[in-house]
C-alpha atoms as a PDB file:
ATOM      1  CA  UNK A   1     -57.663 -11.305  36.007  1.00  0.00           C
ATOM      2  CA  UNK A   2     -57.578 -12.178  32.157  1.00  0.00           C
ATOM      3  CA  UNK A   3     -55.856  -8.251  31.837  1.00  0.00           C
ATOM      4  CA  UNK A   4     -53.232  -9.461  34.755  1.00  0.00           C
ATOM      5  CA  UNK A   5     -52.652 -12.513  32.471  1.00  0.00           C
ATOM      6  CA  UNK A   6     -51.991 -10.387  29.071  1.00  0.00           C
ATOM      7  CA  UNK A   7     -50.110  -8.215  31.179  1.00  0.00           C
ATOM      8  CA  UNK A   8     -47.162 -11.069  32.855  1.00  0.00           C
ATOM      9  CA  UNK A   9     -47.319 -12.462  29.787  1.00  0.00           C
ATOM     10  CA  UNK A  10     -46.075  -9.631  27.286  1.00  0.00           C
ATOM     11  CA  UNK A  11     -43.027  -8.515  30.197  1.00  0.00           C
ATOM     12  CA  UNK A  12     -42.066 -12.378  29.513  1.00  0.00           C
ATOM     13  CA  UNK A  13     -42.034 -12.343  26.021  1.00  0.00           C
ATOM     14  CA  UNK A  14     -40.443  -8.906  26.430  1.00  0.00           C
ATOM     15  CA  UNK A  15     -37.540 -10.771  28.771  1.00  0.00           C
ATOM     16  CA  UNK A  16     -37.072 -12.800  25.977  1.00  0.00           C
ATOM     17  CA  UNK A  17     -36.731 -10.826  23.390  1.00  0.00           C
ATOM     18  CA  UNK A  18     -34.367  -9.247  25.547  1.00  0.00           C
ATOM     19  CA  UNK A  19     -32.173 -12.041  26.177  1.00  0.00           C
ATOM     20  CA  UNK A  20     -32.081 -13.112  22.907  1.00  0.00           C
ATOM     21  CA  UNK A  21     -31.173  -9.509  21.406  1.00  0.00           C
ATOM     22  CA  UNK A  22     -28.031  -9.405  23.701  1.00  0.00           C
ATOM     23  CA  UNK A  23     -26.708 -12.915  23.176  1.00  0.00           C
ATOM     24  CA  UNK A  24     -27.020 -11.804  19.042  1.00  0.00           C
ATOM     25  CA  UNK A  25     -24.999  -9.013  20.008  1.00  0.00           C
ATOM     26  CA  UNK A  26     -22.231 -10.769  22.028  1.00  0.00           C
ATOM     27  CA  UNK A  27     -22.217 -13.579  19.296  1.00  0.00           C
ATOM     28  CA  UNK A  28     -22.029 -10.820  15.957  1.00  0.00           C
ATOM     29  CA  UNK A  29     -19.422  -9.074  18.331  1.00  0.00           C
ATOM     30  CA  UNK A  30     -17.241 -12.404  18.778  1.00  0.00           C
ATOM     31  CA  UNK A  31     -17.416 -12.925  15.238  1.00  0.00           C
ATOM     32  CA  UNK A  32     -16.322  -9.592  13.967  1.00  0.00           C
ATOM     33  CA  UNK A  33     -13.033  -9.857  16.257  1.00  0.00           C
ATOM     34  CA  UNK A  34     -12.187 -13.504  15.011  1.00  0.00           C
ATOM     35  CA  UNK A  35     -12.920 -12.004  11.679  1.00  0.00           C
ATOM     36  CA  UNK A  36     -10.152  -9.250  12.155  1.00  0.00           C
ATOM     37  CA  UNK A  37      -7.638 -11.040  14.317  1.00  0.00           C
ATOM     38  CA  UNK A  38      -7.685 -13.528  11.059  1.00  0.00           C
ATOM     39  CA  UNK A  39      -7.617 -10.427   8.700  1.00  0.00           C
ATOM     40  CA  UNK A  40      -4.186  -9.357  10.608  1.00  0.00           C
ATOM     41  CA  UNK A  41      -1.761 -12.227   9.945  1.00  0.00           C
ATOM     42  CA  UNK A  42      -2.587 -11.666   6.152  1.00  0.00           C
ATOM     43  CA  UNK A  43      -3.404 -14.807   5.237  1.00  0.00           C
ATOM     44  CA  UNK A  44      -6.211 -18.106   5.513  1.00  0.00           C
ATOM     45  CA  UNK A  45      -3.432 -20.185   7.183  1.00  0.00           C
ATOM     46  CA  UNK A  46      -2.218 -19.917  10.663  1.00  0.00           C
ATOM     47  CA  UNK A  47      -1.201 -16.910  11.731  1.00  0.00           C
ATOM     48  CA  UNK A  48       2.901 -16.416  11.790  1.00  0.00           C
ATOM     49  CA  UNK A  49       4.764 -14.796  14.745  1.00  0.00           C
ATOM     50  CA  UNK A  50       6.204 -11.144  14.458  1.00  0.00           C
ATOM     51  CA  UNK A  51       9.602 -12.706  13.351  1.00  0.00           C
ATOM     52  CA  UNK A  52       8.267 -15.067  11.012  1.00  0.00           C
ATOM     53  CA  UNK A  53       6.150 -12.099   9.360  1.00  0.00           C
ATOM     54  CA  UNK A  54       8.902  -9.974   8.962  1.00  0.00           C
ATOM     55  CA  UNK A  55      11.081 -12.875   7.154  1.00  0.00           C
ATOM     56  CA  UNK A  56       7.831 -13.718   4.976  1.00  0.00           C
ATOM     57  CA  UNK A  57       7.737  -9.640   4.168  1.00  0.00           C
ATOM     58  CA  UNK A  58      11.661  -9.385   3.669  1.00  0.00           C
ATOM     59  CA  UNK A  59      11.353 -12.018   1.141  1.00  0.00           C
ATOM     60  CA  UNK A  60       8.488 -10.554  -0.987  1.00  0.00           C
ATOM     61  CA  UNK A  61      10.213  -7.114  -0.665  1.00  0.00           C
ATOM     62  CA  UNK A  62      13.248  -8.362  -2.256  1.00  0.00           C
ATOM     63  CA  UNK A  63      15.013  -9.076   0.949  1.00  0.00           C
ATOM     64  CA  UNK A  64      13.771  -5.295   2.741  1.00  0.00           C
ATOM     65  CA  UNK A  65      10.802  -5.161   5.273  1.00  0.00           C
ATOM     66  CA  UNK A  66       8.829  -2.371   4.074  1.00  0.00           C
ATOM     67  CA  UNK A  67       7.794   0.266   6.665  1.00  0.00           C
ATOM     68  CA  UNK A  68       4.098   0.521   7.868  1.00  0.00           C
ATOM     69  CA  UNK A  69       3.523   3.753   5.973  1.00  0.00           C
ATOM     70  CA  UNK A  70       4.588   1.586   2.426  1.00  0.00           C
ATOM     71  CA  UNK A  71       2.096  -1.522   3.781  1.00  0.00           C
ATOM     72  CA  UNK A  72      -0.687   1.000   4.780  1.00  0.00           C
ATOM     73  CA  UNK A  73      -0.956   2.704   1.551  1.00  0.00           C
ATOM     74  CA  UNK A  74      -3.172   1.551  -1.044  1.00  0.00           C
ATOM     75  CA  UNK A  75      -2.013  -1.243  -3.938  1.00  0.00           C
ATOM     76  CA  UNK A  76      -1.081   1.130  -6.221  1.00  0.00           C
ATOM     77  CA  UNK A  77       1.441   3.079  -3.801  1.00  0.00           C
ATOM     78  CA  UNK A  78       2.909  -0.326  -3.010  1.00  0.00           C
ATOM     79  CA  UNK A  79       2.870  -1.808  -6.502  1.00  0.00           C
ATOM     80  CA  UNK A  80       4.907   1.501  -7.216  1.00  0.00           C
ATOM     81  CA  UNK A  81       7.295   0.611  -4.475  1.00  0.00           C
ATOM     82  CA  UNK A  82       7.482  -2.903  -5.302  1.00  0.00           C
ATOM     83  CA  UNK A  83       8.459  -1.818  -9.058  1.00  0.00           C
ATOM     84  CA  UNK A  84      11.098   0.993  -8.102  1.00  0.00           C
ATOM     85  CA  UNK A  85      12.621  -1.475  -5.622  1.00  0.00           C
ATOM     86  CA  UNK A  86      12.689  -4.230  -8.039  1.00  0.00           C
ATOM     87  CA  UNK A  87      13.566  -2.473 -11.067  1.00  0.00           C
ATOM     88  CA  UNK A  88      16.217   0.759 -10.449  1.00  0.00           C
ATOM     89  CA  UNK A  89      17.522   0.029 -13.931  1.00  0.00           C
ATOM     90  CA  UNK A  90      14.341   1.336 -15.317  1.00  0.00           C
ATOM     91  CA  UNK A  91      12.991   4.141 -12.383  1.00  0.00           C
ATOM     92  CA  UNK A  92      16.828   5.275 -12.636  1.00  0.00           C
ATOM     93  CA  UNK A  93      16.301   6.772 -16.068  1.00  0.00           C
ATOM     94  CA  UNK A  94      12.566   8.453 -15.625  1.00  0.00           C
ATOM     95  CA  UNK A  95      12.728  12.209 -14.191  1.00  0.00           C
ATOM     96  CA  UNK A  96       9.989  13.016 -12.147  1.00  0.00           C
ATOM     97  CA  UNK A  97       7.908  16.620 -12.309  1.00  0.00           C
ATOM     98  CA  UNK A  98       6.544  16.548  -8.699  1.00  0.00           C
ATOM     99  CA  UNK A  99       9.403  19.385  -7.753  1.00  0.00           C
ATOM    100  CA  UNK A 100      11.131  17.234  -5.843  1.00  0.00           C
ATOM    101  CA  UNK A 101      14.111  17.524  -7.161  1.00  0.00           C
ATOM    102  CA  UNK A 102      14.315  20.631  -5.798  1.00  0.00           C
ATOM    103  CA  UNK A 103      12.641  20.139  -2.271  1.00  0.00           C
ATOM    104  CA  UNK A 104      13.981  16.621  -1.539  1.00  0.00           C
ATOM    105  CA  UNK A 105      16.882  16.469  -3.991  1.00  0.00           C
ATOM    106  CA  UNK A 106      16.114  13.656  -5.611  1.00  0.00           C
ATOM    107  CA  UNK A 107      17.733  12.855  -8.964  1.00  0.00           C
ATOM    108  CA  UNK A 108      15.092  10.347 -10.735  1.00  0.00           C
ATOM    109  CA  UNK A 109      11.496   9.169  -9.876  1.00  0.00           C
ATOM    110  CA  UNK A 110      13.705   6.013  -8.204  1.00  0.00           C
ATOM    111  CA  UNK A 111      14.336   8.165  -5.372  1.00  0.00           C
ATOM    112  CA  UNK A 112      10.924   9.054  -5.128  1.00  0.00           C
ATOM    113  CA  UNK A 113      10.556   5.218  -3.593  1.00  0.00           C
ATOM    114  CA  UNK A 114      14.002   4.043  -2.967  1.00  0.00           C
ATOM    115  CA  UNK A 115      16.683   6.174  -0.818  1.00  0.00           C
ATOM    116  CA  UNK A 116      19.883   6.740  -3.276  1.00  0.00           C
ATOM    117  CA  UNK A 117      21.826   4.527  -1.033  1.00  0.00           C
ATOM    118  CA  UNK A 118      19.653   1.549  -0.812  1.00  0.00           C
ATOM    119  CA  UNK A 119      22.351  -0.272   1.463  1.00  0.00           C
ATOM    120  CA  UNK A 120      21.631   2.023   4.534  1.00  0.00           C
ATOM    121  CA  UNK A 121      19.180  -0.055   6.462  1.00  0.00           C
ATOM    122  CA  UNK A 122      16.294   2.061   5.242  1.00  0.00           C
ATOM    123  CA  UNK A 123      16.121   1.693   1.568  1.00  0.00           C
ATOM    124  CA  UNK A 124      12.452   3.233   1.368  1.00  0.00           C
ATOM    125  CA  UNK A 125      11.908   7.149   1.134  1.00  0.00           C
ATOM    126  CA  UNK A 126       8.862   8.248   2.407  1.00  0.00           C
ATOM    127  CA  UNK A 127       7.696  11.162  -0.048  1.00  0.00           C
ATOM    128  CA  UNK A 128       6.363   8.417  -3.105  1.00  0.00           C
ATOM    129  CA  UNK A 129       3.663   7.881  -0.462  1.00  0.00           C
ATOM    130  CA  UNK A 130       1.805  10.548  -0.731  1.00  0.00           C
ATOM    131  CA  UNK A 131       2.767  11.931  -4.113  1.00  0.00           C
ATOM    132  CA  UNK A 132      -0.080  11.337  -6.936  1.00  0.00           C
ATOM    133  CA  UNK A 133       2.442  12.282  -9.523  1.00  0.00           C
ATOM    134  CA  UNK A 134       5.104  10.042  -8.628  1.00  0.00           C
ATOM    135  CA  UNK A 135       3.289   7.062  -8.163  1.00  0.00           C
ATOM    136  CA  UNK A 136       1.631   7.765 -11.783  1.00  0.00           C
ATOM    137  CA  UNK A 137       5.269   7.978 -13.062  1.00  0.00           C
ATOM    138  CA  UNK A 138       6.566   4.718 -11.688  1.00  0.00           C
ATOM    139  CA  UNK A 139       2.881   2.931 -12.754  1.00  0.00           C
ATOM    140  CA  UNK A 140       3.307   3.768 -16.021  1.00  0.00           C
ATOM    141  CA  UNK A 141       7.006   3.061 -16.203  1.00  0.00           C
ATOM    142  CA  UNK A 142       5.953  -0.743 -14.958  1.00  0.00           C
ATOM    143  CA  UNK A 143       3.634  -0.944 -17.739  1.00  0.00           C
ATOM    144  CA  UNK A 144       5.533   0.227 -20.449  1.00  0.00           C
ATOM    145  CA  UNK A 145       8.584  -1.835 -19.193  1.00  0.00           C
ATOM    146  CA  UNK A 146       6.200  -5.071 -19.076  1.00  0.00           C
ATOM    147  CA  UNK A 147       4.985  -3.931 -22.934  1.00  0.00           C
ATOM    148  CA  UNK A 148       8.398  -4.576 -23.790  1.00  0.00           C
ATOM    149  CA  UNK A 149       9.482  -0.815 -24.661  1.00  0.00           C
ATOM    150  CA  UNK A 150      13.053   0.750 -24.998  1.00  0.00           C
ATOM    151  CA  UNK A 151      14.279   2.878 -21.749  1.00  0.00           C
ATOM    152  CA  UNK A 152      14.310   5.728 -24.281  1.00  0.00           C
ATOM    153  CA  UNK A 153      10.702   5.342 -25.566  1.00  0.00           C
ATOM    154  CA  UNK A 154       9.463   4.966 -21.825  1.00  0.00           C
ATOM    155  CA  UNK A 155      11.775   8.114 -20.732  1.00  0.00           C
ATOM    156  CA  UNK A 156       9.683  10.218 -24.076  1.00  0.00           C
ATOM    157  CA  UNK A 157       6.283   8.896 -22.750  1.00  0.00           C
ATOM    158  CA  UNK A 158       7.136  10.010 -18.937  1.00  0.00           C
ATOM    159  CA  UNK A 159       8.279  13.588 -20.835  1.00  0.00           C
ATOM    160  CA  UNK A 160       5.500  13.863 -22.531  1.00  0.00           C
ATOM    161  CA  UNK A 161       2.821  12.825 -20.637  1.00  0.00           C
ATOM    162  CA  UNK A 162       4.141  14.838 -17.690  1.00  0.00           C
ATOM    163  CA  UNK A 163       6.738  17.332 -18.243  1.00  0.00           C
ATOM    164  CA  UNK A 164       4.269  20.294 -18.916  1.00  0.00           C
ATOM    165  CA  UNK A 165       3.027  20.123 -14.926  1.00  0.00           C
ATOM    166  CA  UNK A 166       6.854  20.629 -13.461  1.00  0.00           C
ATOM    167  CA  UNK A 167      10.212  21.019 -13.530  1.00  0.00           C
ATOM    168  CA  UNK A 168      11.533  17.627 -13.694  1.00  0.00           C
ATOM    169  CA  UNK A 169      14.670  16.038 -12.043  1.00  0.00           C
ATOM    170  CA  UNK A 170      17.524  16.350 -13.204  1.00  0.00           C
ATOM    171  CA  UNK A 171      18.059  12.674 -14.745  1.00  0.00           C
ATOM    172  CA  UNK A 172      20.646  11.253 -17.550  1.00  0.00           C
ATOM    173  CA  UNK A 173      19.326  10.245 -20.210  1.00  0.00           C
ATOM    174  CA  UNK A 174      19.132   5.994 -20.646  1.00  0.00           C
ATOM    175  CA  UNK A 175      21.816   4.506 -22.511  1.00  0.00           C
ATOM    176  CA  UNK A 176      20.956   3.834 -26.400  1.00  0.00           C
END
């Protein structure tokens, strides 16, 4: 009789242990997808609607919604966007060794990032996106421009550091 007693006893601790494991679950599961739906509209606040994104993204592009292969990539791929589409005087001048100048025809590390005829819709070329060397170009460009350096010093760093790897663009030298 005692055994019998042991016995109902364990399947109702066992029960409830059981019910407690799956209402765990369903809460940890509930919290990880209000954790992500939060993650999506980017921010701690409220989350915007699709229209009210893109306006928020057009104006920290510089007026151009990126596309979702530029705001998937990593921080340094879109810092190097960000920098080519904010500063063409600079990325205009810097050749780039990655051989695309012969594959995609570009004429500078700007079009690396930035279509040559930024007023066509779809300012944004694709190939800076997965291109180690052109990104590295356009990073280093950014910090040598924020250092305060001459267009011409910048263009003899980007020469030096990567002309041996490539044939480069073929890109005019800055003005003096």
């Amino acid at each position: 009789m005692a055994e019998q007693r042991n016995q109902q006893a364990g399947r109702g601790l066992t029960g409830a242990i059981s019910v407690l494991a799956v209402a765990a679950a369903v809460v940890l599961v509930g919290l990880a997808a209000v954790f992500l739906f939060s993650r999506r509209s980017g921010s701690d606040g409220p989350a915007l609607s699709a229209p009210d994104q893109d306006s928020a993204l057009a104006a920290a592009w510089g007026g151009n919604v990126p596309p979702e292969y530029v705001l998937a990539a990593p921080a340094d791929v879109q810092t190097a966007y960000r920098f080519a589409l904010e500063r063409p005087d600079a990325m205009m001048w810097m050749p780039c060794y990655c051989g695309c100048g012969q594959h995609s025809n570009h004429k500078s590390a700007y079009n690396c990032f930035i279509k040559g005829d930024a007023t066509s819709g779809e300012p944004f070329d694709p190939h800076g996106a997965g291109c180690d060397m052109c990104v590295g170009i356009a990073l280093d460009v950014k910090a040598l421009t924020e250092e305060g350096r001459s267009l011409r010093d910048i263009r003899s760093f980007v020469e030096e550091k990567y002309g041996s790897i490539g044939e480069g663009t073929d890109t005019p030298l800055p003005p003096a």
